[in-house]
C-alpha atoms as a PDB file:
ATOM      1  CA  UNK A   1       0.000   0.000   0.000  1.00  0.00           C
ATOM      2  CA  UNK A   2       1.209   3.468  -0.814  1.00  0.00           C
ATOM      3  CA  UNK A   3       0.415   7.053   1.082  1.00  0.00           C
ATOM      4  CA  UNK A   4       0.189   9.993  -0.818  1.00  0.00           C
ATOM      5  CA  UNK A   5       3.937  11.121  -1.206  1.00  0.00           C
ATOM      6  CA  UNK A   6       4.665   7.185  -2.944  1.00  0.00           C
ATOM      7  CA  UNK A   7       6.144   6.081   0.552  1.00  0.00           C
ATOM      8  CA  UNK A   8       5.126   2.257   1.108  1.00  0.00           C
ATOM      9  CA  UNK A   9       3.432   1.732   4.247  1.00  0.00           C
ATOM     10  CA  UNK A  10       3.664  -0.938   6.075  1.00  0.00           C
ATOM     11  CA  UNK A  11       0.919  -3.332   6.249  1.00  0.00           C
ATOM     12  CA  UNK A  12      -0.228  -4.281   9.130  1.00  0.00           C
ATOM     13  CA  UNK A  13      -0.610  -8.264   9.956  1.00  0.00           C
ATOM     14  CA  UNK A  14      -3.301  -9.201  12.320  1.00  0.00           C
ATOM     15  CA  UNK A  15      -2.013 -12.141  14.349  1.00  0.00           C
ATOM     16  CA  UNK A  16      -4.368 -14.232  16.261  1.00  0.00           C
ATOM     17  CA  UNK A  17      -3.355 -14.697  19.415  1.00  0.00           C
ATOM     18  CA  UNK A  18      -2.606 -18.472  20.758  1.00  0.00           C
ATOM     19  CA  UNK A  19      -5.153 -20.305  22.953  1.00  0.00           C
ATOM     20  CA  UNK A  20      -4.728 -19.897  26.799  1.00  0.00           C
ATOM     21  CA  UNK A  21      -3.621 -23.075  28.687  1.00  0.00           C
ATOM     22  CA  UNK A  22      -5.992 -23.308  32.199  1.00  0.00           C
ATOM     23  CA  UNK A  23      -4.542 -26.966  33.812  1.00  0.00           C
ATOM     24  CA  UNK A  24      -2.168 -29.572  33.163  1.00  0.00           C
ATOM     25  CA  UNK A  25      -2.499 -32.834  34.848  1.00  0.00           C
ATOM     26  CA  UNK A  26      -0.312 -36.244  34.472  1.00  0.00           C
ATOM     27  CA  UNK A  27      -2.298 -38.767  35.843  1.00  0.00           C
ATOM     28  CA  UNK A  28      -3.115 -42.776  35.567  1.00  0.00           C
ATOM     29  CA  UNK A  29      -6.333 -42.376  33.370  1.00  0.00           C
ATOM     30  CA  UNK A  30      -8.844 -39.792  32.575  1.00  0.00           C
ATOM     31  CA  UNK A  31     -12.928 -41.219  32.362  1.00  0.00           C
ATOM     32  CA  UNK A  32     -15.065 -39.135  30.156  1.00  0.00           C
ATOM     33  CA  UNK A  33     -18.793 -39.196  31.391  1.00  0.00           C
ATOM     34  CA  UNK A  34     -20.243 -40.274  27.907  1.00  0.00           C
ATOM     35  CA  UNK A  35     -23.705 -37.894  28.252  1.00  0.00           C
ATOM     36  CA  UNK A  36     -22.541 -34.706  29.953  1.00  0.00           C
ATOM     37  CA  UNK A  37     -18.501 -35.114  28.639  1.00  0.00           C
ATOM     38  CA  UNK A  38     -17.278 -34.322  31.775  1.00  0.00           C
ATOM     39  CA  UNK A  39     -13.828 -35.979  32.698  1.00  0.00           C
ATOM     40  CA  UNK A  40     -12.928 -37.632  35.783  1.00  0.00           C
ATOM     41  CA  UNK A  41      -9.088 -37.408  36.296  1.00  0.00           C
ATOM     42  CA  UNK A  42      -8.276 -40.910  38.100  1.00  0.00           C
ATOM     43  CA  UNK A  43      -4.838 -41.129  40.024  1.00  0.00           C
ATOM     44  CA  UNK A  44      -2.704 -37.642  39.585  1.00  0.00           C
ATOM     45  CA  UNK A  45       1.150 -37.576  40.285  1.00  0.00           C
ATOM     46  CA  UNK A  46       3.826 -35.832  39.059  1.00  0.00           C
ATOM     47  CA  UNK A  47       6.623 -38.556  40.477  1.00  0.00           C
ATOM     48  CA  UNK A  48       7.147 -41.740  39.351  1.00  0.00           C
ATOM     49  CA  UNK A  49       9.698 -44.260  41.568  1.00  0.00           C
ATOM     50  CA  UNK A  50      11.352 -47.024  40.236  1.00  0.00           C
ATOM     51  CA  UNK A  51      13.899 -49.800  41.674  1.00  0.00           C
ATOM     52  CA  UNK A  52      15.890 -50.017  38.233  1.00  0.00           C
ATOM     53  CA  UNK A  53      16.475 -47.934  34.945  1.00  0.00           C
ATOM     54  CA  UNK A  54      15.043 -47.797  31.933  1.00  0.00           C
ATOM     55  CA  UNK A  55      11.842 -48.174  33.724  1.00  0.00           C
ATOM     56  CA  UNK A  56       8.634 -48.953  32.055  1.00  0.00           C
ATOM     57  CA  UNK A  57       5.772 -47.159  32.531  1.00  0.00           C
ATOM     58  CA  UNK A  58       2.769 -49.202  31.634  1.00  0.00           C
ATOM     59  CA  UNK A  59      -0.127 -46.415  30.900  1.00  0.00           C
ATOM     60  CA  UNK A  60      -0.189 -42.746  31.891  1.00  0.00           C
ATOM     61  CA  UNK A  61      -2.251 -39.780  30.947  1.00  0.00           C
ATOM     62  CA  UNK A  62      -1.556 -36.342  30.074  1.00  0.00           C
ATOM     63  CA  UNK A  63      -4.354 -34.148  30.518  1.00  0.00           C
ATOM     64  CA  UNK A  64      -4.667 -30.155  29.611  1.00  0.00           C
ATOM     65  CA  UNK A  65      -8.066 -27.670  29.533  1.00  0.00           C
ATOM     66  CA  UNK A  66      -7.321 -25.018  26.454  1.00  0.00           C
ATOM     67  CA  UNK A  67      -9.541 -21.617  25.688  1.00  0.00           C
ATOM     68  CA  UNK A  68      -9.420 -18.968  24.440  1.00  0.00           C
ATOM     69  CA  UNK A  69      -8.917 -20.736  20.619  1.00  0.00           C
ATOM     70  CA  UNK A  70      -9.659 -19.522  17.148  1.00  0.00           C
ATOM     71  CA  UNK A  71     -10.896 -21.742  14.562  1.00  0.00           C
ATOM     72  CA  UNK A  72      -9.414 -25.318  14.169  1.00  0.00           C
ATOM     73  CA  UNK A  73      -5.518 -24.964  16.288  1.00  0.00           C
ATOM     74  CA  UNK A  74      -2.808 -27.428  15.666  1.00  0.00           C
ATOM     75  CA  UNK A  75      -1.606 -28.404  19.117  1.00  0.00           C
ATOM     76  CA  UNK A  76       1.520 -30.555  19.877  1.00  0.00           C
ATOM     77  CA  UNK A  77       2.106 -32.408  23.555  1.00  0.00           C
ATOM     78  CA  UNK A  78       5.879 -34.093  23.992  1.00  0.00           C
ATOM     79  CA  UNK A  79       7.030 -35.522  26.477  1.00  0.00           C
ATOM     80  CA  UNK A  80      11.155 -34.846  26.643  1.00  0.00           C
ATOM     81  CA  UNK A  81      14.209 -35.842  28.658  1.00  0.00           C
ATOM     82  CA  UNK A  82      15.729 -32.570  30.452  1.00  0.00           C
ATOM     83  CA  UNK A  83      18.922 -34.891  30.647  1.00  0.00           C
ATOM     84  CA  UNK A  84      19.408 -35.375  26.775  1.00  0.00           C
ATOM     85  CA  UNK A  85      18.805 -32.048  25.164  1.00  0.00           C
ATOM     86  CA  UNK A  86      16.077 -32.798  22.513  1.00  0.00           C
ATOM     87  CA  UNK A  87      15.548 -36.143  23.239  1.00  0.00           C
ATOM     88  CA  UNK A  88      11.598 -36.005  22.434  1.00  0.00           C
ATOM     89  CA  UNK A  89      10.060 -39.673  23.800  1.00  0.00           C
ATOM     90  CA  UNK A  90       6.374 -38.579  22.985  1.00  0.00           C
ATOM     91  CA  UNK A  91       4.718 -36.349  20.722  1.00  0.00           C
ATOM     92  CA  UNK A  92       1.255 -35.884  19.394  1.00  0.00           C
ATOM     93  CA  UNK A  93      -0.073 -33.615  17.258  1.00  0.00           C
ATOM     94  CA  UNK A  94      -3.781 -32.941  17.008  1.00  0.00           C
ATOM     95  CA  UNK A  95      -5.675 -30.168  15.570  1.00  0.00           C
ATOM     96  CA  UNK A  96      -9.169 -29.768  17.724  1.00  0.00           C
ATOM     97  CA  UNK A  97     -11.462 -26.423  16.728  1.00  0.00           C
ATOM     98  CA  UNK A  98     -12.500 -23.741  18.798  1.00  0.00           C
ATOM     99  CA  UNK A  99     -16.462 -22.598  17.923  1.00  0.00           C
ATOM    100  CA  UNK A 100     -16.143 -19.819  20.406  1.00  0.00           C
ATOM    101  CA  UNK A 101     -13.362 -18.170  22.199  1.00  0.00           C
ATOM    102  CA  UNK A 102     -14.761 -18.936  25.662  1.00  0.00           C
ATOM    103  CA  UNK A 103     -15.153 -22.694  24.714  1.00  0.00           C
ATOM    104  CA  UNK A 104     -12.864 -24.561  27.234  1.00  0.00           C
ATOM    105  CA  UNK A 105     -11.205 -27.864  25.134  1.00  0.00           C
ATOM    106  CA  UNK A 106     -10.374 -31.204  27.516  1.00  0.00           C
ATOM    107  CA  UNK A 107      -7.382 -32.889  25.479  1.00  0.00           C
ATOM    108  CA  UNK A 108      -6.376 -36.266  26.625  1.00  0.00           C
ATOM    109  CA  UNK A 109      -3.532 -38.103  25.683  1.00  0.00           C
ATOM    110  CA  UNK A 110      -3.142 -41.535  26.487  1.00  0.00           C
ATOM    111  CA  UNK A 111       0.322 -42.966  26.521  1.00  0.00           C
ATOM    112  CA  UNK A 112       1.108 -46.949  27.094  1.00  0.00           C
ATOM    113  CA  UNK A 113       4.839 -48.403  27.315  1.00  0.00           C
ATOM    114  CA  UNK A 114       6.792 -45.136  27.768  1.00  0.00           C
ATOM    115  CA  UNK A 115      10.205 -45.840  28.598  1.00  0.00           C
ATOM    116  CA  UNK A 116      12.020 -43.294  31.196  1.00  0.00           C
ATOM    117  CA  UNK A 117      15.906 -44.542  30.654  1.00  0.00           C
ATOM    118  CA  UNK A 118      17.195 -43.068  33.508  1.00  0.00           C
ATOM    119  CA  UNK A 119      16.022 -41.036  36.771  1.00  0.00           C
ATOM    120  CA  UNK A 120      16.234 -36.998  36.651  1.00  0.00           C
ATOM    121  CA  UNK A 121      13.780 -34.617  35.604  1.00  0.00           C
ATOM    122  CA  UNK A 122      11.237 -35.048  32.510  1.00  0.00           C
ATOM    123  CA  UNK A 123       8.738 -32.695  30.945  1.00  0.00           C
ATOM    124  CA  UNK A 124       5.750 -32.792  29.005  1.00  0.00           C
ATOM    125  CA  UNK A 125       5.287 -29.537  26.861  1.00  0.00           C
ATOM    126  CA  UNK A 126       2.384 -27.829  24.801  1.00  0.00           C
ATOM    127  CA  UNK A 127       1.601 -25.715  21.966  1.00  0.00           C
ATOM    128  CA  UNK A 128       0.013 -24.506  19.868  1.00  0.00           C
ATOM    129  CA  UNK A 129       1.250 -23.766  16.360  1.00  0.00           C
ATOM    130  CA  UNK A 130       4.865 -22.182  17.428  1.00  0.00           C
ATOM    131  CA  UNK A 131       3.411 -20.922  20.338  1.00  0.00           C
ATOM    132  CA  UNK A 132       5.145 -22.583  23.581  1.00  0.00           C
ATOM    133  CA  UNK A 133       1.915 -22.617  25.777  1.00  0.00           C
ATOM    134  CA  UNK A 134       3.334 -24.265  28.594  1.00  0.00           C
ATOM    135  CA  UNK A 135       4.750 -27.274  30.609  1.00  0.00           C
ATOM    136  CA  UNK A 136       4.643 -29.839  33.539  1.00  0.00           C
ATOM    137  CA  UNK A 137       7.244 -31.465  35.260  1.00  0.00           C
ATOM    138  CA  UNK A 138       7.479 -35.354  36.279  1.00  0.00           C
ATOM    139  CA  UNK A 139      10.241 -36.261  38.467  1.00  0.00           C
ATOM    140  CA  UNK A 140      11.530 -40.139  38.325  1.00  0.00           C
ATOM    141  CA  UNK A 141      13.041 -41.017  41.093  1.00  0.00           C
ATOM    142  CA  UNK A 142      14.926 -44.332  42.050  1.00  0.00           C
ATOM    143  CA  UNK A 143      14.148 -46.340  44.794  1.00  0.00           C
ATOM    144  CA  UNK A 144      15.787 -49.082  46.686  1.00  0.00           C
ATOM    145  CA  UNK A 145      13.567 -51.798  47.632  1.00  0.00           C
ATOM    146  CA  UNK A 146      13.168 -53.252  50.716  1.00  0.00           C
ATOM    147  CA  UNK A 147      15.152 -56.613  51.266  1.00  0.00           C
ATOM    148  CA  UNK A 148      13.475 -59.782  51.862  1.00  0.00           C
ATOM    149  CA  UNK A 149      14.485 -60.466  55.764  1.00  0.00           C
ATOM    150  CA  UNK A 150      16.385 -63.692  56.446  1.00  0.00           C
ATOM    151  CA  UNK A 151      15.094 -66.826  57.834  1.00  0.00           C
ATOM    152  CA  UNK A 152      17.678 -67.972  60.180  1.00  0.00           C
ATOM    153  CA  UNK A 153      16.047 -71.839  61.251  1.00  0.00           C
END
């Protein structure tokens, strides 16, 4: 676009802003209450103990409320090792839509097998386009297990 004098102006870009992130929970399993869609967040931690490394992780959840969305809004979850920089051990990508800006989204991602190889710090992450919307720790810890006693007869 030109002004008057021939100067170009510069145009300006509406962005739309990314969707707000309300709650992040890592839990065992989330229910959804099939009539009124309500979820029921079953068994929430944000440790995880373990006698020996790698440890398996049979089933987890990763559960996050979104508003404040625009249309349909690609939104990525991973799950990476603070330890290995860019190590990504989970990621998702789904694209829900947003009818209404005050529409609050449940997202639930189920994950089954996950493999922590080592105890330290992990974190899942969230966002939305290349908006970094926010994160949630999970600590693994190791543990020493109690020893059988001995039977001395």
């Amino acid at each position: 676009m030109y002004n008057v004098k021939g100067l170009v102006m510069a145009q300006k870009r509406e962005t739309v802003p990314p969707p707000i992130l309300l709650s992040v929970i890592i839990c065992d399993q989330v229910i959804i209450d099939s009539m009124t869609q309500k979820p029921s967040i079953i068994g929430a931690f944000e440790s995880l103990s373990a006698a020996k490394y790698p440890a398996r992780h049979h089933r987890l959840a990763f559960f996050c409320q979104l508003t404040n969305g625009r249309g349909k809004t690609k939104i990525t979850v991973s799950l990476v090792d603070v330890q290995e920089e860019d190590n990504i051990m989970f990621q998702q990508v789904i694209e829900p839509e947003f009818s209404d800006i005050r529409q609050v989204i449940n997202l639930t991602f189920d994950i089954s097998g996950i493999v922590f190889p080592h105890p330290g710090e992990y974190r899942f992450q969230i966002s939305a386009g290349t908006e970094f919307l926010g994160e949630r720790r999970i600590i693994c810890r190791q543990i020493k297990l109690p020893s059988e006693p001995k039977n001395d007869r």
